[in-house]
N, C-alpha and C. Protein backbone atom coordinates (compact mmCIF):
# COMPACT_ATOMS: atom_id res chain seq x y z
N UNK A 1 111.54 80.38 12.82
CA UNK A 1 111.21 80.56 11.44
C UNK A 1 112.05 79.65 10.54
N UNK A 2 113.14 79.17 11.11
CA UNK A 2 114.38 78.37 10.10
C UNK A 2 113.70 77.15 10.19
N UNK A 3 112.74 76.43 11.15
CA UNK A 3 112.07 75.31 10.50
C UNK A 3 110.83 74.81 10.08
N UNK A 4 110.29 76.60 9.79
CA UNK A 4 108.74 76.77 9.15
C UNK A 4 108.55 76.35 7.71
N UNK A 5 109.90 76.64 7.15
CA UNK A 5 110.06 76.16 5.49
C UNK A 5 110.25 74.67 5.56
N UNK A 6 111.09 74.03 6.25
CA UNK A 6 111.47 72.63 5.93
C UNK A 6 110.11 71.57 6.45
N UNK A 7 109.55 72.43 7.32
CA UNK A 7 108.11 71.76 8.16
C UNK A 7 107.23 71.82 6.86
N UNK A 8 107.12 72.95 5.90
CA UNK A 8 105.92 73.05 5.15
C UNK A 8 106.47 72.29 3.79
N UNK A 9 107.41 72.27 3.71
CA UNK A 9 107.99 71.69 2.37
C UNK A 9 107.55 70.19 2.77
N UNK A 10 107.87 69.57 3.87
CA UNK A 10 107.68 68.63 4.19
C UNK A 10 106.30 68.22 4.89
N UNK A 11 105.29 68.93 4.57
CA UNK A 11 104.14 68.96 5.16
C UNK A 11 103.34 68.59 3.71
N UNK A 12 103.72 69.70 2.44
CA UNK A 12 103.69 69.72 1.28
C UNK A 12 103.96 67.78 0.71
N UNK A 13 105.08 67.59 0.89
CA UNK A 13 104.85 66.33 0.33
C UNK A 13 104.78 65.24 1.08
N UNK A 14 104.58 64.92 1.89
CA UNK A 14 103.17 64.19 2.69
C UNK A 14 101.60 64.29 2.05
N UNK A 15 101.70 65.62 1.68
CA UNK A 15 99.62 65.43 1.58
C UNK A 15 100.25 65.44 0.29
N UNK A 16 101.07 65.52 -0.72
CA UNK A 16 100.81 65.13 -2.20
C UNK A 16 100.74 63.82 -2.29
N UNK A 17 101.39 62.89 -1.47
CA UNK A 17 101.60 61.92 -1.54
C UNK A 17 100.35 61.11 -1.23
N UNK A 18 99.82 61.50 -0.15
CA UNK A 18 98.64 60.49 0.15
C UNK A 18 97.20 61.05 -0.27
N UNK A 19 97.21 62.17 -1.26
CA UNK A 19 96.28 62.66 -2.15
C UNK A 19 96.46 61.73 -3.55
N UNK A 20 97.67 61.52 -3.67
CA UNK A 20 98.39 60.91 -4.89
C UNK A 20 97.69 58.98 -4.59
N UNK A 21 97.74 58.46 -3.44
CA UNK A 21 97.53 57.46 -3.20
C UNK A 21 96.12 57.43 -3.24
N UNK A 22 95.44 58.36 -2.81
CA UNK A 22 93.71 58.18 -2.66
C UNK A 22 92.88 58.53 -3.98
N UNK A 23 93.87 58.85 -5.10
CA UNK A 23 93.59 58.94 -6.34
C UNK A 23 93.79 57.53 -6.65
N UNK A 24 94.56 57.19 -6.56
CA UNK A 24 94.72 55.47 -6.90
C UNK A 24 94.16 54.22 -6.65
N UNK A 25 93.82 54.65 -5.06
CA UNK A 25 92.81 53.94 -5.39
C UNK A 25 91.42 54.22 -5.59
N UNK A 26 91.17 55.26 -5.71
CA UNK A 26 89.28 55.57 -5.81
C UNK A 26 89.47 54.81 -7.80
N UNK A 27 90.75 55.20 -8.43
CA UNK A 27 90.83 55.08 -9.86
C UNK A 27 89.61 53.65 -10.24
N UNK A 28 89.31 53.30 -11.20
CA UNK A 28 89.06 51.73 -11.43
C UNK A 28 90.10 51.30 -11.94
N UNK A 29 90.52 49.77 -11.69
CA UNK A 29 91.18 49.03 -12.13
C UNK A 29 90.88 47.61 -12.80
N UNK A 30 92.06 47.40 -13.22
CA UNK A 30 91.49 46.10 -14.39
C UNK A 30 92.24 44.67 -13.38
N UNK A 31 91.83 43.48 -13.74
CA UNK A 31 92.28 42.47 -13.11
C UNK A 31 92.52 41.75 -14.55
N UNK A 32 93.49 41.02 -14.66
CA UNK A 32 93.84 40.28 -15.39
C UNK A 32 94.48 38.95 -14.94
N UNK A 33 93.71 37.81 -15.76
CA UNK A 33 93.80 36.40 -15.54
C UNK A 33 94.89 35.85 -15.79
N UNK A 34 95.56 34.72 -15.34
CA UNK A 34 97.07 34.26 -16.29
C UNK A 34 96.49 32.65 -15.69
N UNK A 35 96.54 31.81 -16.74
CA UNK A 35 96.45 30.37 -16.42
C UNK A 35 97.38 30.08 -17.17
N UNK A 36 98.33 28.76 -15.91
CA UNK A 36 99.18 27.95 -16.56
C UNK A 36 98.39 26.69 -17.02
N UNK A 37 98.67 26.07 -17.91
CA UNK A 37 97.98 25.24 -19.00
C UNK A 37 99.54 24.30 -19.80
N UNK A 38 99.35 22.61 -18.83
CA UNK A 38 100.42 22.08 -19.83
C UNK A 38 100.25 21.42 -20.94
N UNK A 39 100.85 21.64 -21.85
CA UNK A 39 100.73 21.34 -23.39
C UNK A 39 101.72 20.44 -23.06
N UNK A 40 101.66 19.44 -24.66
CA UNK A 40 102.41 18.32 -24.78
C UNK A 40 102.45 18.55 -26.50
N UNK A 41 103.88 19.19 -26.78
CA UNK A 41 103.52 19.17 -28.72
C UNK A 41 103.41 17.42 -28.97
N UNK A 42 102.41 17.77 -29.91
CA UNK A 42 102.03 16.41 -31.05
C UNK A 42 103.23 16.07 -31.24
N UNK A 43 104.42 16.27 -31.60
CA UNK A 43 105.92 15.27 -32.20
C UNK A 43 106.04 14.42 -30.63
N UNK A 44 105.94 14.62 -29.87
CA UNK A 44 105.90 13.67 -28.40
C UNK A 44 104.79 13.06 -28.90
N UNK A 45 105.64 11.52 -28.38
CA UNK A 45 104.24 10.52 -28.95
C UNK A 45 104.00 9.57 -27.02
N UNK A 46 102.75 9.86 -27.12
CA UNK A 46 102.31 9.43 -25.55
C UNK A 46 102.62 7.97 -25.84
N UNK A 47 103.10 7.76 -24.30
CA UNK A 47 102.87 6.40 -24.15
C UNK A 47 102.06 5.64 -23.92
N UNK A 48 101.31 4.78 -24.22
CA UNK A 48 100.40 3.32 -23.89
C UNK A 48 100.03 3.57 -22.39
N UNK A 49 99.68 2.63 -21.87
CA UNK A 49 99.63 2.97 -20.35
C UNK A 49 100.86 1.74 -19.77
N UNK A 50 100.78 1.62 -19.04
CA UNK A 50 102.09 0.72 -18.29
C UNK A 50 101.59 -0.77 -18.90
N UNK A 51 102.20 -1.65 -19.02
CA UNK A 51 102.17 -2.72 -19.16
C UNK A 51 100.80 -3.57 -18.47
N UNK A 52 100.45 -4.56 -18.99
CA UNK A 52 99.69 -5.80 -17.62
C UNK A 52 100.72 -5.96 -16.53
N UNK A 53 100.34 -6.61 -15.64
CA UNK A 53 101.29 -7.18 -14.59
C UNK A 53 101.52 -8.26 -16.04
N UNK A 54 102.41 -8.99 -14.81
CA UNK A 54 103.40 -10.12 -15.33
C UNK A 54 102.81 -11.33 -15.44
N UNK A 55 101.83 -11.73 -14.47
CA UNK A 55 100.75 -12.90 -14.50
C UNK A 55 99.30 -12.38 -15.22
N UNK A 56 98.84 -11.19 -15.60
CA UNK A 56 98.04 -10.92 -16.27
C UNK A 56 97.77 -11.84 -17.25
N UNK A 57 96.10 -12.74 -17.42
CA UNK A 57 95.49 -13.43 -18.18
C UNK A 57 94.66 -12.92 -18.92
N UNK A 58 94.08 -12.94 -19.95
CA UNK A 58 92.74 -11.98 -20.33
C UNK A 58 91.54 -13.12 -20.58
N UNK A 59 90.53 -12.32 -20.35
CA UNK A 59 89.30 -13.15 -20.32
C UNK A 59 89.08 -13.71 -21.92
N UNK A 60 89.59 -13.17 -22.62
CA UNK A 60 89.44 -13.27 -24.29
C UNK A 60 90.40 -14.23 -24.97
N UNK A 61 90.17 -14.82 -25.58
CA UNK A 61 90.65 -16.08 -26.50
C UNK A 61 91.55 -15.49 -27.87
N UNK A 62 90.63 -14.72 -27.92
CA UNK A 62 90.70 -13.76 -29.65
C UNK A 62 90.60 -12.05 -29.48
N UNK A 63 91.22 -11.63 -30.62
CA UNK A 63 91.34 -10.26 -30.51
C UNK A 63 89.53 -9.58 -30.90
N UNK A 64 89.22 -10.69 -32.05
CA UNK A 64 87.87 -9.93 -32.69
C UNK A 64 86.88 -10.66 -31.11
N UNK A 65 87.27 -11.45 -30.09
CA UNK A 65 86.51 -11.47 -28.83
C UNK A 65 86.69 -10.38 -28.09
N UNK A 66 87.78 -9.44 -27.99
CA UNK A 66 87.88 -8.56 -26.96
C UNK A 66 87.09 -7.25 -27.66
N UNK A 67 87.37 -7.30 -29.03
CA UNK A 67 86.67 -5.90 -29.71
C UNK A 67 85.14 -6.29 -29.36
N UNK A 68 84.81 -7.54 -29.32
CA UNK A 68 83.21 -7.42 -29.48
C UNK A 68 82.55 -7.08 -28.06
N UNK A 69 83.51 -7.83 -26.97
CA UNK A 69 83.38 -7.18 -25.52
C UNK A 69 83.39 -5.56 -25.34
N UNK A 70 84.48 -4.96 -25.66
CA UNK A 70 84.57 -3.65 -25.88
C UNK A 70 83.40 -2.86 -26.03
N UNK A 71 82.83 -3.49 -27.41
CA UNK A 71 81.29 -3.08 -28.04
C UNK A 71 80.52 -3.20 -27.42
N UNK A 72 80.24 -4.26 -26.34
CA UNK A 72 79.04 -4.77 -25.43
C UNK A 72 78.77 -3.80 -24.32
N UNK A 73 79.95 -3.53 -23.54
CA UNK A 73 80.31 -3.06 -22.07
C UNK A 73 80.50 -1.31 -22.58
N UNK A 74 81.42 -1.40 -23.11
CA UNK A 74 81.74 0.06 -23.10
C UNK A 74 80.84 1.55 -23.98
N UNK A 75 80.56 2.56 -23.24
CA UNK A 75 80.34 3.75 -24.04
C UNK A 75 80.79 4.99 -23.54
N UNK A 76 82.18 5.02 -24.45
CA UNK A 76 82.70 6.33 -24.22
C UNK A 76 82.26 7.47 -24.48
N UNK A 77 82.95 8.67 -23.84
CA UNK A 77 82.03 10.00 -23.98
C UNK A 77 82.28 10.23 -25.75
N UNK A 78 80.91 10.95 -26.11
CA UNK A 78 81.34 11.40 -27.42
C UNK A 78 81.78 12.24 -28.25
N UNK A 79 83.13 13.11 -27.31
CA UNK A 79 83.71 13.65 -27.67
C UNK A 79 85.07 12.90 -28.80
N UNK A 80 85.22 11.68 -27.93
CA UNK A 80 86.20 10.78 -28.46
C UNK A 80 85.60 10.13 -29.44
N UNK A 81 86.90 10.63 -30.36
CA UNK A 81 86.37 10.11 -31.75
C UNK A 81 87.95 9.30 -32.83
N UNK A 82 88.71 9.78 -31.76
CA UNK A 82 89.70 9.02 -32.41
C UNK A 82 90.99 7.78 -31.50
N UNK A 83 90.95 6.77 -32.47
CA UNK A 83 91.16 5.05 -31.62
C UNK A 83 92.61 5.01 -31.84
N UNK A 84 93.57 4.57 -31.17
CA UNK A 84 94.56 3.88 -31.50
C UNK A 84 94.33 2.43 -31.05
N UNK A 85 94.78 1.70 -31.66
CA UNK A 85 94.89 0.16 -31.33
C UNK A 85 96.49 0.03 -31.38
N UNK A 86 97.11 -0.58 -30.16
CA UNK A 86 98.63 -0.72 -30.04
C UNK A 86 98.74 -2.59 -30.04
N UNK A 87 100.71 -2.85 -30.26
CA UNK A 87 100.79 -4.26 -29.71
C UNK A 87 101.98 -3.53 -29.69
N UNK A 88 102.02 -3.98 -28.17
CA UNK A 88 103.46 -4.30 -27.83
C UNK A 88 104.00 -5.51 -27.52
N UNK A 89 105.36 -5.43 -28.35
CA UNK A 89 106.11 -6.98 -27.42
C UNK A 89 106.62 -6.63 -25.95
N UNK A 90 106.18 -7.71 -24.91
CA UNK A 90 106.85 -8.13 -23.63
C UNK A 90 107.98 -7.73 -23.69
N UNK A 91 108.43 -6.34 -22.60
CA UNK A 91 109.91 -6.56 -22.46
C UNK A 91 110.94 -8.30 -21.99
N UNK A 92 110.19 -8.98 -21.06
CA UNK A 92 110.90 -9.90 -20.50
C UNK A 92 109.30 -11.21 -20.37
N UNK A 93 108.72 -11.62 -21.81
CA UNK A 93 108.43 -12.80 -21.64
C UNK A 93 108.49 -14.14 -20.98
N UNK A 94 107.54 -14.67 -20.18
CA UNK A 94 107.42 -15.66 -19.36
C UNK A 94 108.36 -17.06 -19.95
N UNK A 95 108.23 -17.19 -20.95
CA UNK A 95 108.62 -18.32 -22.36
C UNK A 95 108.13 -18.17 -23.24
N UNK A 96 109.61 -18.87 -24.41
CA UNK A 96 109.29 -18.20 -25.67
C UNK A 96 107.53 -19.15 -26.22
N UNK A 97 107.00 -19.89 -25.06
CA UNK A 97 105.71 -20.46 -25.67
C UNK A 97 104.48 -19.81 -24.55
N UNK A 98 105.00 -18.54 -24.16
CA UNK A 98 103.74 -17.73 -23.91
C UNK A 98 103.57 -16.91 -24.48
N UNK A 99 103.01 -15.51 -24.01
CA UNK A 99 102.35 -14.57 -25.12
C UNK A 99 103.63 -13.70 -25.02
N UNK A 100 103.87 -13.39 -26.36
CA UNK A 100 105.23 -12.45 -26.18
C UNK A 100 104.71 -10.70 -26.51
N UNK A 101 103.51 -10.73 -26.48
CA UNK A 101 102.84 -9.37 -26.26
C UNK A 101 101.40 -9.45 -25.80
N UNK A 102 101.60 -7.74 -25.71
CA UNK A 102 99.99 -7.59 -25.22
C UNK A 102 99.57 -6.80 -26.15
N UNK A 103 98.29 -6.40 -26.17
CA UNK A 103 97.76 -5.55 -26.89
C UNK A 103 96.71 -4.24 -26.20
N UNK A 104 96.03 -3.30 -26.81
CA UNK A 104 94.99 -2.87 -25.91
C UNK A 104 94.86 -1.73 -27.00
N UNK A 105 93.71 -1.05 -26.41
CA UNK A 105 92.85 0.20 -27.23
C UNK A 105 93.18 1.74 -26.46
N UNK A 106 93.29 2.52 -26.95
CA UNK A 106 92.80 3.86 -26.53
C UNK A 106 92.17 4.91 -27.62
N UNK A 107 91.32 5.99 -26.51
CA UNK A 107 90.75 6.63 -27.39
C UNK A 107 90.80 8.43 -27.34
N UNK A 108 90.64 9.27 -27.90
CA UNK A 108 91.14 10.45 -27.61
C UNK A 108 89.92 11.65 -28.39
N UNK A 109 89.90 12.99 -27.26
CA UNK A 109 88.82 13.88 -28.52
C UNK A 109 89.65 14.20 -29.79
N UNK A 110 90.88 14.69 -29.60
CA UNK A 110 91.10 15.34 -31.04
C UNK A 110 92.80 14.13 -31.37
N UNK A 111 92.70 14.26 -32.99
CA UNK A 111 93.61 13.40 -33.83
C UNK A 111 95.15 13.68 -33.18
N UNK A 112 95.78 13.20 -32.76
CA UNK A 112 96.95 13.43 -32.32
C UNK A 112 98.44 13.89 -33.46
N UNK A 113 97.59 12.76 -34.57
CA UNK A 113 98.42 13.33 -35.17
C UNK A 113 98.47 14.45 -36.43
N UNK A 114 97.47 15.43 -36.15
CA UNK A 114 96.79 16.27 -36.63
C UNK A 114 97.35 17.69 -36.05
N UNK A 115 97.07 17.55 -34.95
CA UNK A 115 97.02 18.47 -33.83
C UNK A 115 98.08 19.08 -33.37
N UNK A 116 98.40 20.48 -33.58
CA UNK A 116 99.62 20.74 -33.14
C UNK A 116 99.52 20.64 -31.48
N UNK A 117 98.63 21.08 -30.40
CA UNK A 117 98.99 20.79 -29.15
C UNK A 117 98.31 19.92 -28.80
N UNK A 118 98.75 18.90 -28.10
CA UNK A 118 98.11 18.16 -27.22
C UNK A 118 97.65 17.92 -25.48
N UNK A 119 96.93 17.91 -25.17
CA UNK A 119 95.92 18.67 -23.89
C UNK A 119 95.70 17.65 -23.28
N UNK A 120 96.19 17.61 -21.97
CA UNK A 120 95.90 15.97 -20.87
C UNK A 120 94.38 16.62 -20.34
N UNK A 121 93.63 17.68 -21.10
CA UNK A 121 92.44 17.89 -20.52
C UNK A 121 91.17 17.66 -21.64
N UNK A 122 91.66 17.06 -22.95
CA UNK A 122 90.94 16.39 -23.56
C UNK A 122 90.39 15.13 -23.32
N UNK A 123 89.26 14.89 -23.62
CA UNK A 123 88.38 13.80 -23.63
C UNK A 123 89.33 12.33 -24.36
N UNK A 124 89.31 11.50 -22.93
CA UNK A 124 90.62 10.39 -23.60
C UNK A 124 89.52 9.19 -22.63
N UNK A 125 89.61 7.93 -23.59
CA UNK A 125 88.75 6.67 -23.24
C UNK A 125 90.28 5.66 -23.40
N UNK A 126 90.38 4.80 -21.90
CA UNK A 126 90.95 3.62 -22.02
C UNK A 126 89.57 2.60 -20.96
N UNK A 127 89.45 2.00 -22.12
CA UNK A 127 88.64 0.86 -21.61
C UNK A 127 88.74 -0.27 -20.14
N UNK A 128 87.42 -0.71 -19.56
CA UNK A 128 87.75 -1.19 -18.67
C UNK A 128 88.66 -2.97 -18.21
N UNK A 129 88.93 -3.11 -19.60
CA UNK A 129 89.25 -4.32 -19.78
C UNK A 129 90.63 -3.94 -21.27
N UNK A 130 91.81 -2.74 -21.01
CA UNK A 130 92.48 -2.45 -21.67
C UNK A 130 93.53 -3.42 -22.09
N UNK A 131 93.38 -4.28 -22.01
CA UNK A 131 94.36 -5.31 -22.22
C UNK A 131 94.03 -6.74 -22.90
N UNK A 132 94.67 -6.79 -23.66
CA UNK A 132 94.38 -8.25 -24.54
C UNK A 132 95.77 -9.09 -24.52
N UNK A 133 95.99 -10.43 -23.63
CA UNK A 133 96.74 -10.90 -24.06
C UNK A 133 97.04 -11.62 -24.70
N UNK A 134 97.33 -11.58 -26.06
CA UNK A 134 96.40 -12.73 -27.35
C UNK A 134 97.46 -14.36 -27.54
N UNK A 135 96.57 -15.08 -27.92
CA UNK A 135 96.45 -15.95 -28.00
C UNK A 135 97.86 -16.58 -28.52
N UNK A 136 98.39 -17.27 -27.47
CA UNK A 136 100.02 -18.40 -27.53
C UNK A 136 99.78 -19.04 -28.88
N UNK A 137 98.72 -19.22 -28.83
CA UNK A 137 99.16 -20.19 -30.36
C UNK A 137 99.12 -19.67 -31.37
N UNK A 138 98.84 -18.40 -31.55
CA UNK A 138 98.90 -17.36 -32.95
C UNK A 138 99.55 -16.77 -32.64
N UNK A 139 100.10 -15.92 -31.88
CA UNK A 139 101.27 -15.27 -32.09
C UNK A 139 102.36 -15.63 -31.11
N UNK A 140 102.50 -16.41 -30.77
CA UNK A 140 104.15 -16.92 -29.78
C UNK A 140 105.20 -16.85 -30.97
N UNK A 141 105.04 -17.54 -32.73
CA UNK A 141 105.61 -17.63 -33.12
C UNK A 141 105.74 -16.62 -34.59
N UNK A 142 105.12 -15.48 -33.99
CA UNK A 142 105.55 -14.45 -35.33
C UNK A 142 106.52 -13.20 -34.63
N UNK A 143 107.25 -13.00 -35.26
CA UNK A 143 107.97 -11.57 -34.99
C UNK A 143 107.22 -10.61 -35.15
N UNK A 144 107.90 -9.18 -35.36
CA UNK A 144 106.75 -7.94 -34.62
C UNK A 144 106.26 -7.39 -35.99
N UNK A 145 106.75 -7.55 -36.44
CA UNK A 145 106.54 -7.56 -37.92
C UNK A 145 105.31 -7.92 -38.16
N UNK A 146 104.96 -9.44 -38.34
CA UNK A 146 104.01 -10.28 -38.73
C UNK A 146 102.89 -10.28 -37.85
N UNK A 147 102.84 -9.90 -36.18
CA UNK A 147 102.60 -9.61 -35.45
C UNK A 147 101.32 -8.46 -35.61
N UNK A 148 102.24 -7.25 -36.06
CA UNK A 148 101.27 -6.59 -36.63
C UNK A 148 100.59 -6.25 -37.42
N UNK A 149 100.98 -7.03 -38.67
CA UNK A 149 100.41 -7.35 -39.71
C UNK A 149 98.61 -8.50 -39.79
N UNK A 150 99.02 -8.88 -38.37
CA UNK A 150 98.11 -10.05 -37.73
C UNK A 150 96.67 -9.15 -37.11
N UNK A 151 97.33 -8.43 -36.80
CA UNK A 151 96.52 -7.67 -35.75
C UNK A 151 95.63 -6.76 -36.80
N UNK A 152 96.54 -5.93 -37.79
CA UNK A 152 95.58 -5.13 -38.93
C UNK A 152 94.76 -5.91 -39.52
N UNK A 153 95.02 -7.16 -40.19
CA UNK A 153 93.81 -7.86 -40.63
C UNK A 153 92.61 -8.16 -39.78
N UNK A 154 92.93 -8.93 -38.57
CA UNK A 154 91.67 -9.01 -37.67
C UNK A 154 91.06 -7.42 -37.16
N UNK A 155 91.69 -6.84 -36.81
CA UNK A 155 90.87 -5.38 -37.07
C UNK A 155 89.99 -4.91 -38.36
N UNK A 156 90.62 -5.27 -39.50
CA UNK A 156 89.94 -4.99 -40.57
C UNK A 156 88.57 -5.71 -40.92
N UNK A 157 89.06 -7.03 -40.95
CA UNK A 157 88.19 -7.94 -40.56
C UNK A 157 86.81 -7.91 -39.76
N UNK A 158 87.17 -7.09 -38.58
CA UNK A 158 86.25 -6.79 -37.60
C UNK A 158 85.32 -5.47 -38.14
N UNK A 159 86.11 -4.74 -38.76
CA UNK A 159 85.68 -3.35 -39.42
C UNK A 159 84.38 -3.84 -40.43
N UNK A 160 84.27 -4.61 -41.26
CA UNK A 160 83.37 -5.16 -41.86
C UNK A 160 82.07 -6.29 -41.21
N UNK A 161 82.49 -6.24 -40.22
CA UNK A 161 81.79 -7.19 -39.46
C UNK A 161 80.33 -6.64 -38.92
N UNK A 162 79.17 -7.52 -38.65
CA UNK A 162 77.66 -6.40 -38.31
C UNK A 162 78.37 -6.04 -37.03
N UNK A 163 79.14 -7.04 -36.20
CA UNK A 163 79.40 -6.74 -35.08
C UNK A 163 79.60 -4.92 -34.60
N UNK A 164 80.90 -5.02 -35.99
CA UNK A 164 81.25 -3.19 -35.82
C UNK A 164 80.49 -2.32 -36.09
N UNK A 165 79.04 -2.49 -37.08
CA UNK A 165 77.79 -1.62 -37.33
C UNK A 165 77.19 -0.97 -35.46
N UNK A 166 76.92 -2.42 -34.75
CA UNK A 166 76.68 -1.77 -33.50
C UNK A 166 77.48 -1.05 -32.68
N UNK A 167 78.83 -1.16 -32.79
CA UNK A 167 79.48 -0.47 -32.01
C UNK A 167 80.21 0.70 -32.21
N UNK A 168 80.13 1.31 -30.73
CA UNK A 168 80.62 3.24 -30.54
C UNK A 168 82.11 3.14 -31.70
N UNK A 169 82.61 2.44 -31.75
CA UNK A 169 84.02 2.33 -32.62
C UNK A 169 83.04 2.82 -34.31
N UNK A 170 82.01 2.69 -34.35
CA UNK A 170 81.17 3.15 -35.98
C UNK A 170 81.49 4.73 -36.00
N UNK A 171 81.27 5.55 -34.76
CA UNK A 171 81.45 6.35 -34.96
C UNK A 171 82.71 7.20 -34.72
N UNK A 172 83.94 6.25 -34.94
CA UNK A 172 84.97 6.53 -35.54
C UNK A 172 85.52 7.83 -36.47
N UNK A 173 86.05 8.80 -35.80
CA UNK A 173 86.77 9.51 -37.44
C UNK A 173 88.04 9.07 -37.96
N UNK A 174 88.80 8.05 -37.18
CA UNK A 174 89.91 7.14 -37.90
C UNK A 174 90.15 6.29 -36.55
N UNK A 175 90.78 5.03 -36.78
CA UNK A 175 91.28 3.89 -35.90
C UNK A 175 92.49 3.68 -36.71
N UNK A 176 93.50 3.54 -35.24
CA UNK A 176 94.67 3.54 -36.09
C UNK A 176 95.72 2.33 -35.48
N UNK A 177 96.27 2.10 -36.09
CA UNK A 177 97.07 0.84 -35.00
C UNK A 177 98.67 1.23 -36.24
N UNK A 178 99.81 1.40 -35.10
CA UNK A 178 100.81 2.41 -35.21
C UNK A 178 100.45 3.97 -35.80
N UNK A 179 100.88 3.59 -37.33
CA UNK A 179 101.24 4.95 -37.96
C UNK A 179 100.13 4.93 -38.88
N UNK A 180 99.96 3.87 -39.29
CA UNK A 180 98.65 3.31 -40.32
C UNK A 180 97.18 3.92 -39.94
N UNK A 181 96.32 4.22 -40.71
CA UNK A 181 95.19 4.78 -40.56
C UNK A 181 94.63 2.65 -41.00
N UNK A 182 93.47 2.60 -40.45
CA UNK A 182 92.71 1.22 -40.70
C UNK A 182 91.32 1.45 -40.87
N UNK A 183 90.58 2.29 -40.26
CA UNK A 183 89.60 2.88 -40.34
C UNK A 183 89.51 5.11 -41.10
C-alpha cells in the first residue's frame, strides 16, 4: 500500500502531461514569416562599377557618340527611371597624353537620393557598353573640375538634341551627373 500513492500520484502526472501535450497539438497554430532583407541607407553612396581594365579602348570618339549608341542598342526595363552619368579620373594614368578618365552611365528604379532605403533588389540598368573613354584631345588637358563641367554641357547639349527625343533616357524622371540634377 506504501507505493499505491506514489504509483498514482505519479500515474496522475504522466496522463496530465500527455493530455496536456495532445491538447497542443490538436490546438491550431499560427506560422509566422521572418525575411532577412539587406538595406543600404541612402547617406552610403554606391560605387560606380570597377574601373575599365587598363588597356580598355572605347569604340566612341565622343561622349554625344556613346549616348547616341546607348539610344540605338539599349532598352532598359521600365521600372528605371533614374540616370546617373559619372567621370572618374584614372587612379594611375597610362600618360599624362592619354585619357586621364573614364566615364559611364547607370540607371536605377527609385531616386537614390530621395530614398531613405536603398534595395540591391531594385530595378538597376548598367549598359552593355558602360564605359566611355573620352577623347585625349579634349580632356588630357583639363582638371576635374573643367572635366566635369565638359561633360554637363555635352550632356545638356545632347538633352536638346532630336537624338534624345528617341531615346529611353526621354523617359527620364532626372539624369544626374554628381550631385547636380541635368535633366
Amino acid at each position: 500500500m506504501k507505493n499505491t500513492i506514489p504509483c498514482a500520484l505519479l500515474f496522475m502526472v504522466l496522463y496530465t502531461s500527455c493530455n496536456n501535450e495532445k491538447e497542443n497539438i490538436e490546438k491550431p497554430y499560427t506560422v509566422q514569416e521572418v525575411s532577412i532583407q539587406e538595406v543600404i541607407s541612402a547617406n552610403s553612396t554606391e560605387e560606380p562599377p570597377p574601373p575599365p581594365p587598363p588597356r580598355h579602348t572605347s569604340k566612341f570618339a565622343t561622349f554625344s557618340e556613346w549616348l547616341k549608341n546607348l539610344c540605338d542598342i539599349e532598352n532598359p526595363d521600365s521600372r528605371v527611371q533614374y540616370y546617373e552619368v559619372f567621370l572618374l579620373k584614372k587612379d594611375n594614368p597610362p600618360a599624362t597624353d592619354q585619357a586621364q578618365y573614364f566615364m559611364g552611365i547607370r540607371g536605377s528604379e527609385k531616386n537614390r537620393k530621395e530614398d531613405a532605403v536603398y534595395n540591391e533588389k531594385d530595378g538597376h540598368f548598367y549598359p552593355r557598353e558602360v564605359y566611355l573613354t573620352p577623347s585625349t584631345s579634349v580632356y588630357s588637358q583639363l582638371n576635374e573640375e573643367q572635366a566635369i563641367q565638359k561633360v554637363k554641357e555635352e550632356l545638356k547639349a545632347f538633352i536638346q538634341s532630336s537624338q534624345f527625343k528617341q531615346c529611353f533616357l526621354r523617359k527620364a524622371k532626372s539624369i544626374r551627373l554628381r550631385e547636380e540634377v541635368v535633366l
